[in-house]
PDB file of N, CA and C in Angstrom:
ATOM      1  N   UNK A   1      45.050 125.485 140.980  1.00  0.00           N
ATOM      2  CA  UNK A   1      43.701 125.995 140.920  1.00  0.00           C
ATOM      3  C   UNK A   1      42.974 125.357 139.738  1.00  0.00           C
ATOM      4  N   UNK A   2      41.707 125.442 140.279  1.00  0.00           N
ATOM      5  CA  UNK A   2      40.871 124.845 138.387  1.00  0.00           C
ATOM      6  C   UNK A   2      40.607 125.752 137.488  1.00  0.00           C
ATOM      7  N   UNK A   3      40.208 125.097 136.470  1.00  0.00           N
ATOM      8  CA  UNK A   3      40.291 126.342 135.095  1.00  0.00           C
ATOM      9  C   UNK A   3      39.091 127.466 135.212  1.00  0.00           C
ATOM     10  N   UNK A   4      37.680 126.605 136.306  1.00  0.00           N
ATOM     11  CA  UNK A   4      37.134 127.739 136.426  1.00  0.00           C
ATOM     12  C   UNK A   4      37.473 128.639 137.224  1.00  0.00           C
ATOM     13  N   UNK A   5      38.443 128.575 137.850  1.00  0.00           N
ATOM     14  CA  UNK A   5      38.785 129.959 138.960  1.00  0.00           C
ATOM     15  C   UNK A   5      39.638 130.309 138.172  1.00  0.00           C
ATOM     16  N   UNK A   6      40.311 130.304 137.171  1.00  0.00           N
ATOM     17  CA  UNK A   6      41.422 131.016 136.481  1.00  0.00           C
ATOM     18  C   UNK A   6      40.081 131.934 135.506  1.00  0.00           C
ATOM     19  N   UNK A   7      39.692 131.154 135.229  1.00  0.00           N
ATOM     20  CA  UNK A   7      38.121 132.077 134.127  1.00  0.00           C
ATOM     21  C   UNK A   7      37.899 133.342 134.856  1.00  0.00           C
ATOM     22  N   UNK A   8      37.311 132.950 136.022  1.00  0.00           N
ATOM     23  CA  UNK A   8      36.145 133.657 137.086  1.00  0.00           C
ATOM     24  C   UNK A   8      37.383 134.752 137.444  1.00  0.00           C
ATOM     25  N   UNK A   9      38.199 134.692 138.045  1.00  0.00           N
ATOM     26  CA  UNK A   9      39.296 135.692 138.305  1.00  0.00           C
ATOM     27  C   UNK A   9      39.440 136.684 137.051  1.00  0.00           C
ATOM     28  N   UNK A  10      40.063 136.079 135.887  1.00  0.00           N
ATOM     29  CA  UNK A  10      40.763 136.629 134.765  1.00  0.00           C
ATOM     30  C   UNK A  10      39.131 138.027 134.516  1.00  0.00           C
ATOM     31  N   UNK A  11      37.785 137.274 134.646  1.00  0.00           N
ATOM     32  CA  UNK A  11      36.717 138.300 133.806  1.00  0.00           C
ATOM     33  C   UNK A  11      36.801 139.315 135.289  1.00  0.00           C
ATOM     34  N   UNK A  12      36.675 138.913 136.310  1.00  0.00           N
ATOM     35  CA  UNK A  12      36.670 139.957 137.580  1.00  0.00           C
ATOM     36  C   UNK A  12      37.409 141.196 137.401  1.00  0.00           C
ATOM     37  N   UNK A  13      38.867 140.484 136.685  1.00  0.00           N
ATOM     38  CA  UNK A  13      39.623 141.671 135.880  1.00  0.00           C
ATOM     39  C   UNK A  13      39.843 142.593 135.361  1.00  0.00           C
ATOM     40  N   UNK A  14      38.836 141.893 134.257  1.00  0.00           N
ATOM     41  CA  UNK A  14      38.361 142.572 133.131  1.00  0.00           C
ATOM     42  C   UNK A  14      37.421 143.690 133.219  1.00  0.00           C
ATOM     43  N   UNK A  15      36.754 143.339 134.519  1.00  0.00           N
ATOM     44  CA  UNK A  15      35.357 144.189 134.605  1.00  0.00           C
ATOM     45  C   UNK A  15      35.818 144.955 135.836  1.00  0.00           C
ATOM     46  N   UNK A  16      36.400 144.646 136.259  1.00  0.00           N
ATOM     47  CA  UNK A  16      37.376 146.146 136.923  1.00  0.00           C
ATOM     48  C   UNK A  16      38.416 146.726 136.603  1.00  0.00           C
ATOM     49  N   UNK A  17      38.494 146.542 135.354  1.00  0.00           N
ATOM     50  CA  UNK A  17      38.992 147.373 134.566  1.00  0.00           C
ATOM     51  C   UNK A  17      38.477 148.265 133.621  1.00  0.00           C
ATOM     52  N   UNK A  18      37.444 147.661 133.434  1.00  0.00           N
ATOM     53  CA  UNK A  18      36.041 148.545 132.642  1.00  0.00           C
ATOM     54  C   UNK A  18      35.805 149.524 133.394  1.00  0.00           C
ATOM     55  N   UNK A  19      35.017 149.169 134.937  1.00  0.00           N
ATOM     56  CA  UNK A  19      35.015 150.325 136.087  1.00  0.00           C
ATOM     57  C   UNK A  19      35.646 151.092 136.464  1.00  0.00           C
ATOM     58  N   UNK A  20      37.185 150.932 136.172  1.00  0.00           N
ATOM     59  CA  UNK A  20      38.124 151.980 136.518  1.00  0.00           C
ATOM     60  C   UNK A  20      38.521 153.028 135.308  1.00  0.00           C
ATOM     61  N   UNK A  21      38.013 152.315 134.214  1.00  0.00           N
ATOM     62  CA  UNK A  21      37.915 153.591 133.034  1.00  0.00           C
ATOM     63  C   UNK A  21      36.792 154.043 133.363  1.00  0.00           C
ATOM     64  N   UNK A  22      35.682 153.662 133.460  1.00  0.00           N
ATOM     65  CA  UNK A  22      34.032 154.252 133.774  1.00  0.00           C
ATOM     66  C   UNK A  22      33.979 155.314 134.754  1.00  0.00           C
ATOM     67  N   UNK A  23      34.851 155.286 135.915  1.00  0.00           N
ATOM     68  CA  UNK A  23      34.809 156.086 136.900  1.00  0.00           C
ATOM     69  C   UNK A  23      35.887 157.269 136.459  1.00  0.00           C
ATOM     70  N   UNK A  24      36.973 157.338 135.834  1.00  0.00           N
ATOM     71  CA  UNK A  24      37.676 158.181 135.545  1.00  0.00           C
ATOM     72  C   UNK A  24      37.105 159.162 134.372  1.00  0.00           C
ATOM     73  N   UNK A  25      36.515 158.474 133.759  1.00  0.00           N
ATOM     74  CA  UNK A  25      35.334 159.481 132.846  1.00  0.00           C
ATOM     75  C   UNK A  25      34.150 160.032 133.366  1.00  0.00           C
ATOM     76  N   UNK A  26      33.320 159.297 133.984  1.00  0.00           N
ATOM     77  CA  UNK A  26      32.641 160.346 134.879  1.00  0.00           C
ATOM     78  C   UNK A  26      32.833 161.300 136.165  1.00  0.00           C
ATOM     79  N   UNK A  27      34.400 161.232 135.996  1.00  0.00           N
ATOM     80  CA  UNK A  27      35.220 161.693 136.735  1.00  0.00           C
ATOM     81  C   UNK A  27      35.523 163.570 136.192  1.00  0.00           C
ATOM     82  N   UNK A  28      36.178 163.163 135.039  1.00  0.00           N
ATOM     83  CA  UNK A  28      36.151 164.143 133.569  1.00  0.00           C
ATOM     84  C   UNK A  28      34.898 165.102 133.833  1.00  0.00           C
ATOM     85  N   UNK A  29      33.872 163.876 133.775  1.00  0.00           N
ATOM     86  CA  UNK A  29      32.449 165.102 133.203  1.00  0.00           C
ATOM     87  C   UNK A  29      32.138 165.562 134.399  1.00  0.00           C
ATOM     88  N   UNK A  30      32.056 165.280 135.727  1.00  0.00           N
ATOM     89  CA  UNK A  30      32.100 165.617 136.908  1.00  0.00           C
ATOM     90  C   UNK A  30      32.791 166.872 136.993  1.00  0.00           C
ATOM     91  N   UNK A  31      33.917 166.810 136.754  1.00  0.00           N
ATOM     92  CA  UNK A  31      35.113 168.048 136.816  1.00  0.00           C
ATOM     93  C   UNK A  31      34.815 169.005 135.898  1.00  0.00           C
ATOM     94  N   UNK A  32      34.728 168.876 134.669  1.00  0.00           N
ATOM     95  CA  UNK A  32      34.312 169.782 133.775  1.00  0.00           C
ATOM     96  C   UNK A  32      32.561 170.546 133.638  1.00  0.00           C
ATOM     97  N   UNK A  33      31.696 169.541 134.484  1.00  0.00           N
ATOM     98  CA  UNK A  33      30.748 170.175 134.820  1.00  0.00           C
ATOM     99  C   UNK A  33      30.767 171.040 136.132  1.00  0.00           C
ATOM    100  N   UNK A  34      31.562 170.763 136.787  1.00  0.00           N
ATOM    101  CA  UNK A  34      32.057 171.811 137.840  1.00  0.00           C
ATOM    102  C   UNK A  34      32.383 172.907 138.014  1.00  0.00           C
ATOM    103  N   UNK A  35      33.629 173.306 137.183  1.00  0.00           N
ATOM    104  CA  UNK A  35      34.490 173.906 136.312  1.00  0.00           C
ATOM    105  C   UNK A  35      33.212 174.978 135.819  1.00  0.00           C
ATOM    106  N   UNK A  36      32.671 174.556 134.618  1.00  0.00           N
ATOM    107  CA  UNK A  36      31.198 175.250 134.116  1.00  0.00           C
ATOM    108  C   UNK A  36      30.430 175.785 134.770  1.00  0.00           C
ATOM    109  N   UNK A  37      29.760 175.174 135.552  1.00  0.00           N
ATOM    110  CA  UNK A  37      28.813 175.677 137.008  1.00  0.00           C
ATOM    111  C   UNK A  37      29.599 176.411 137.692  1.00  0.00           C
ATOM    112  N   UNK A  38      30.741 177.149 137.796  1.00  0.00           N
ATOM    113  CA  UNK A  38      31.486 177.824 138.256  1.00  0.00           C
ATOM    114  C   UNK A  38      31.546 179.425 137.381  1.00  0.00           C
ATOM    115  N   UNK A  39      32.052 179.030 135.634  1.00  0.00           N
ATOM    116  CA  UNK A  39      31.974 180.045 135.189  1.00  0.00           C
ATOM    117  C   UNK A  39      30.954 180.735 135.242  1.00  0.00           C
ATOM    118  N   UNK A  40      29.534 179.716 135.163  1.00  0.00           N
ATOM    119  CA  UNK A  40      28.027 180.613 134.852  1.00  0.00           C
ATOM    120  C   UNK A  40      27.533 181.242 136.138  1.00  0.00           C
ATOM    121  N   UNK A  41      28.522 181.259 137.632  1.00  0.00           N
ATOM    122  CA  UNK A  41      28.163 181.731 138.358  1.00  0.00           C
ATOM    123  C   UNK A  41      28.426 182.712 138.476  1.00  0.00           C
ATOM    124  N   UNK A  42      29.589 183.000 138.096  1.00  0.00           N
ATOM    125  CA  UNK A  42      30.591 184.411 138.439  1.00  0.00           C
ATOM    126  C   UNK A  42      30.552 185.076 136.878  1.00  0.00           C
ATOM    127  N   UNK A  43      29.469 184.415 135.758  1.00  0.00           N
ATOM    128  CA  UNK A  43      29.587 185.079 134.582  1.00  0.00           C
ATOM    129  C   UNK A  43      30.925 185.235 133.706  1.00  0.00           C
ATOM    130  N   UNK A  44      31.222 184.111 133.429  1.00  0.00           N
ATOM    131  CA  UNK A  44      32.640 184.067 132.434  1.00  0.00           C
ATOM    132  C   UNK A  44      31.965 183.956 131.194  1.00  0.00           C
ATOM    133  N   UNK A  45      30.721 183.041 131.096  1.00  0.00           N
ATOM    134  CA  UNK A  45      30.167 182.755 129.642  1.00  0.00           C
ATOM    135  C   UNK A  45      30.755 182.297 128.594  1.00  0.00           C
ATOM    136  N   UNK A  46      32.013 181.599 128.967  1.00  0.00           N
ATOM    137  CA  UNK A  46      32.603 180.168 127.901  1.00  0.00           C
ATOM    138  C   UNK A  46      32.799 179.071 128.565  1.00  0.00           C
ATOM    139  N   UNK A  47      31.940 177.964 127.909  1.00  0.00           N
ATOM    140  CA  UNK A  47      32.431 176.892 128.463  1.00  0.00           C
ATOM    141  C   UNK A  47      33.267 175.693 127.715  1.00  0.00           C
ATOM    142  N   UNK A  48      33.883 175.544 128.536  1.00  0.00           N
ATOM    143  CA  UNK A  48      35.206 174.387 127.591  1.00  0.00           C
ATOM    144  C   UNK A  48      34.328 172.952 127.784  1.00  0.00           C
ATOM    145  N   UNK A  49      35.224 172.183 126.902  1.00  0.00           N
ATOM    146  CA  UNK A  49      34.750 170.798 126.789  1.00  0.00           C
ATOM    147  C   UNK A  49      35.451 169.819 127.339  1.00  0.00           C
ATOM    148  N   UNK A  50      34.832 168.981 127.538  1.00  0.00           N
ATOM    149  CA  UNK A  50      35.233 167.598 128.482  1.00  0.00           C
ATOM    150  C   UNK A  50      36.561 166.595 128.205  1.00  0.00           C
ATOM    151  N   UNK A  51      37.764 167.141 128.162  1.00  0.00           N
ATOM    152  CA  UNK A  51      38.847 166.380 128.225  1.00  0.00           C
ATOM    153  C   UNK A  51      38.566 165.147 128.986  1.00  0.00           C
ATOM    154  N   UNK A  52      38.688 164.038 127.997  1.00  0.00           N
ATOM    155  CA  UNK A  52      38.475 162.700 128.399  1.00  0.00           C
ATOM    156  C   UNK A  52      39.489 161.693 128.818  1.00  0.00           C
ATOM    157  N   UNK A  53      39.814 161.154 129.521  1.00  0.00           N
ATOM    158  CA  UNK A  53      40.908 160.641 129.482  1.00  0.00           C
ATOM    159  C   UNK A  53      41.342 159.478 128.564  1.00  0.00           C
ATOM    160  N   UNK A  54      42.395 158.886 128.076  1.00  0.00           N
ATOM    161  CA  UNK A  54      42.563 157.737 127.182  1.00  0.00           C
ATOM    162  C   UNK A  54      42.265 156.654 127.718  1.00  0.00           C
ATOM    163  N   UNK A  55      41.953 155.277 127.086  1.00  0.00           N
ATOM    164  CA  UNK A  55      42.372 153.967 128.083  1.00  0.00           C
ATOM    165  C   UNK A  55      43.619 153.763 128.194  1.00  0.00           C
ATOM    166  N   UNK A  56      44.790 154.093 127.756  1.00  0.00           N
ATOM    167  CA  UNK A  56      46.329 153.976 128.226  1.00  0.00           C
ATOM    168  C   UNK A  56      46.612 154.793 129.365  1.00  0.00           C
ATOM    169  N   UNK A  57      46.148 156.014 130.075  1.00  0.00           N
ATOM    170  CA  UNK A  57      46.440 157.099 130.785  1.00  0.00           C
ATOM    171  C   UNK A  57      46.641 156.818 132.580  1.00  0.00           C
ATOM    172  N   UNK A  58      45.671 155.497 132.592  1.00  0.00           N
ATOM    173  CA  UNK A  58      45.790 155.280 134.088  1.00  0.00           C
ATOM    174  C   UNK A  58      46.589 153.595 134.023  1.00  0.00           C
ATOM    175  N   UNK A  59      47.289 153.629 134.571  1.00  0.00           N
ATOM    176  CA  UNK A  59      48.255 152.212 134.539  1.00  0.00           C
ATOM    177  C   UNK A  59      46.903 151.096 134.985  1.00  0.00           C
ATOM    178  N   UNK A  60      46.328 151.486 136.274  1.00  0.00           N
ATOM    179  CA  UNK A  60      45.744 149.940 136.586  1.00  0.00           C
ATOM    180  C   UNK A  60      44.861 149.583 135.717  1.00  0.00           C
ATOM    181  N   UNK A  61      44.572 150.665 134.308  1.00  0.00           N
ATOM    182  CA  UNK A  61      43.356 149.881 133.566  1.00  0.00           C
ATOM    183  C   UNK A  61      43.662 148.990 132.779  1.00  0.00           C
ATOM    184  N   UNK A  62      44.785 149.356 131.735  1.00  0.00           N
ATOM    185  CA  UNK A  62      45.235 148.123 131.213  1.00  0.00           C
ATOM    186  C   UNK A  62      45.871 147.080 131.756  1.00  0.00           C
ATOM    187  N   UNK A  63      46.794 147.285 132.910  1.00  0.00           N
ATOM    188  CA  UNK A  63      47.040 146.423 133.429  1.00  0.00           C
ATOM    189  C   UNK A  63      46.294 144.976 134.276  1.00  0.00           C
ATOM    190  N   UNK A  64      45.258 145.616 134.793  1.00  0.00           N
ATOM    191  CA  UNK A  64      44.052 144.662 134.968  1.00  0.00           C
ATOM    192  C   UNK A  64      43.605 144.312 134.085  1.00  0.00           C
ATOM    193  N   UNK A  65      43.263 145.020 133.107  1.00  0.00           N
ATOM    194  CA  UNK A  65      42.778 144.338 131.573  1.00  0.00           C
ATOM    195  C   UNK A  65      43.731 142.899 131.018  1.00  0.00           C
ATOM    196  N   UNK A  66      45.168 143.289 131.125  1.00  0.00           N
ATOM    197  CA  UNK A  66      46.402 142.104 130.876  1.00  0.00           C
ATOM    198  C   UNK A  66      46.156 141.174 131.387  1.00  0.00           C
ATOM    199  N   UNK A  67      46.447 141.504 132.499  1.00  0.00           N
ATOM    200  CA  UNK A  67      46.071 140.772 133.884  1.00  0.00           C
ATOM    201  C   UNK A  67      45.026 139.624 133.523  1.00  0.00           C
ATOM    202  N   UNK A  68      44.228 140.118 133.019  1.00  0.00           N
ATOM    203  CA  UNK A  68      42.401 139.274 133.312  1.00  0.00           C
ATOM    204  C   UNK A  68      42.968 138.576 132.373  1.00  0.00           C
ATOM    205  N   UNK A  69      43.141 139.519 130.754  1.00  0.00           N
ATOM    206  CA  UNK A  69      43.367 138.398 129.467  1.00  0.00           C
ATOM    207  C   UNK A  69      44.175 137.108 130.159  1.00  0.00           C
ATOM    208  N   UNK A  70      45.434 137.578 130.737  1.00  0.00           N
ATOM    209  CA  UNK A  70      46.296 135.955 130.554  1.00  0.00           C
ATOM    210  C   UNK A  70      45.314 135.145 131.985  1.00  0.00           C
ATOM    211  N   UNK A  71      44.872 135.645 132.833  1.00  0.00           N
ATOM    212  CA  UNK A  71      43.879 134.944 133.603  1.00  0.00           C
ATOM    213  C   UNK A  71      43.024 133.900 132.527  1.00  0.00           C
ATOM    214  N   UNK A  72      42.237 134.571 131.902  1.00  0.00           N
ATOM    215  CA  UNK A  72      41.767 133.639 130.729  1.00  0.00           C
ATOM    216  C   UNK A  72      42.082 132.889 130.112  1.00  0.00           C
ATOM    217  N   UNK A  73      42.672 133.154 129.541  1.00  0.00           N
ATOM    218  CA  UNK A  73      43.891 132.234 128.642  1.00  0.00           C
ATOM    219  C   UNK A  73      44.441 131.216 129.554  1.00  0.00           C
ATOM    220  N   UNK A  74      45.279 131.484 130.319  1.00  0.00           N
ATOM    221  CA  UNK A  74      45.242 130.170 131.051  1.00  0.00           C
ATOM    222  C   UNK A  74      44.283 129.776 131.592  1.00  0.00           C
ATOM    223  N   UNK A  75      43.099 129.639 131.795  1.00  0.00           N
ATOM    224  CA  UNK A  75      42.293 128.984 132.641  1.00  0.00           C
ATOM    225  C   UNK A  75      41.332 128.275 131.193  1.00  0.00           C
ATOM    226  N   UNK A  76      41.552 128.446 129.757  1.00  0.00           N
ATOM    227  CA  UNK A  76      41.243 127.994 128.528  1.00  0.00           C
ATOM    228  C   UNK A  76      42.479 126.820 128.007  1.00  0.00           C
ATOM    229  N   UNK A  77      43.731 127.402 128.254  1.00  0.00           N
ATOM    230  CA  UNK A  77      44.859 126.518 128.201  1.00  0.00           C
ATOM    231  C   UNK A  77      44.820 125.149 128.671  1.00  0.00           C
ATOM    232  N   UNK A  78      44.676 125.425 130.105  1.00  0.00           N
ATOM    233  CA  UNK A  78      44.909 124.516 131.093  1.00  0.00           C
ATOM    234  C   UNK A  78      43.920 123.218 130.718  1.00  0.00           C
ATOM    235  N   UNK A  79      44.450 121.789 131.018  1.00  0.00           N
ATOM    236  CA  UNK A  79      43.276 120.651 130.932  1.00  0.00           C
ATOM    237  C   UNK A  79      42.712 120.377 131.741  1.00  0.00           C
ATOM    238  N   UNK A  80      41.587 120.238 131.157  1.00  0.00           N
ATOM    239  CA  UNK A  80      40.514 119.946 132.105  1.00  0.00           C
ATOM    240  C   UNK A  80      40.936 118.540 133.135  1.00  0.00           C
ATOM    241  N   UNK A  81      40.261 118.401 134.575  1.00  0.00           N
ATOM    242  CA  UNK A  81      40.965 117.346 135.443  1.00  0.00           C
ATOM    243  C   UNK A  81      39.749 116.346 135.821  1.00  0.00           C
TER     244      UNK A  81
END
């Protein structure tokens, strides 16, 4: 393959790996605004806060993140033809 498809792949990576933390956090506030809109219906009157998840917590994020880096890296490595 050429070094720009090792580039172009490796950032595709990267940025779905961004999205898959992005969605698991508005995932969080989704749930915990749920959760809330629940107590204030039935009158509980405490509301808890938004347990967030880590970036280590879901395997495919860093792993796509890895993934992309050595995508990069080799496609920076590699000589030009």
């Amino acid at each position: 393959m050429e070094r720009r498809t090792f580039i172009f792949l490796g950032a595709i990576f990267m940025i779905v790996s961004g999205m898959f933390y992005t969605a698991e956090r508005v995932a969080a506030i989704l749930a915990g605004g749920l959760a809330d809109g629940g107590s204030a219906i039935h009158g509980g009157g405490t509301f808890g806060t938004v347990d967030y998840p880590g970036f280590f917590d879901n395997l495919f994020v860093y792993l796509f993140f890895i993934i992309g880096l050595l995508l990069v890296a080799t496609g920076y490595i590699q000589k030009k033809s």
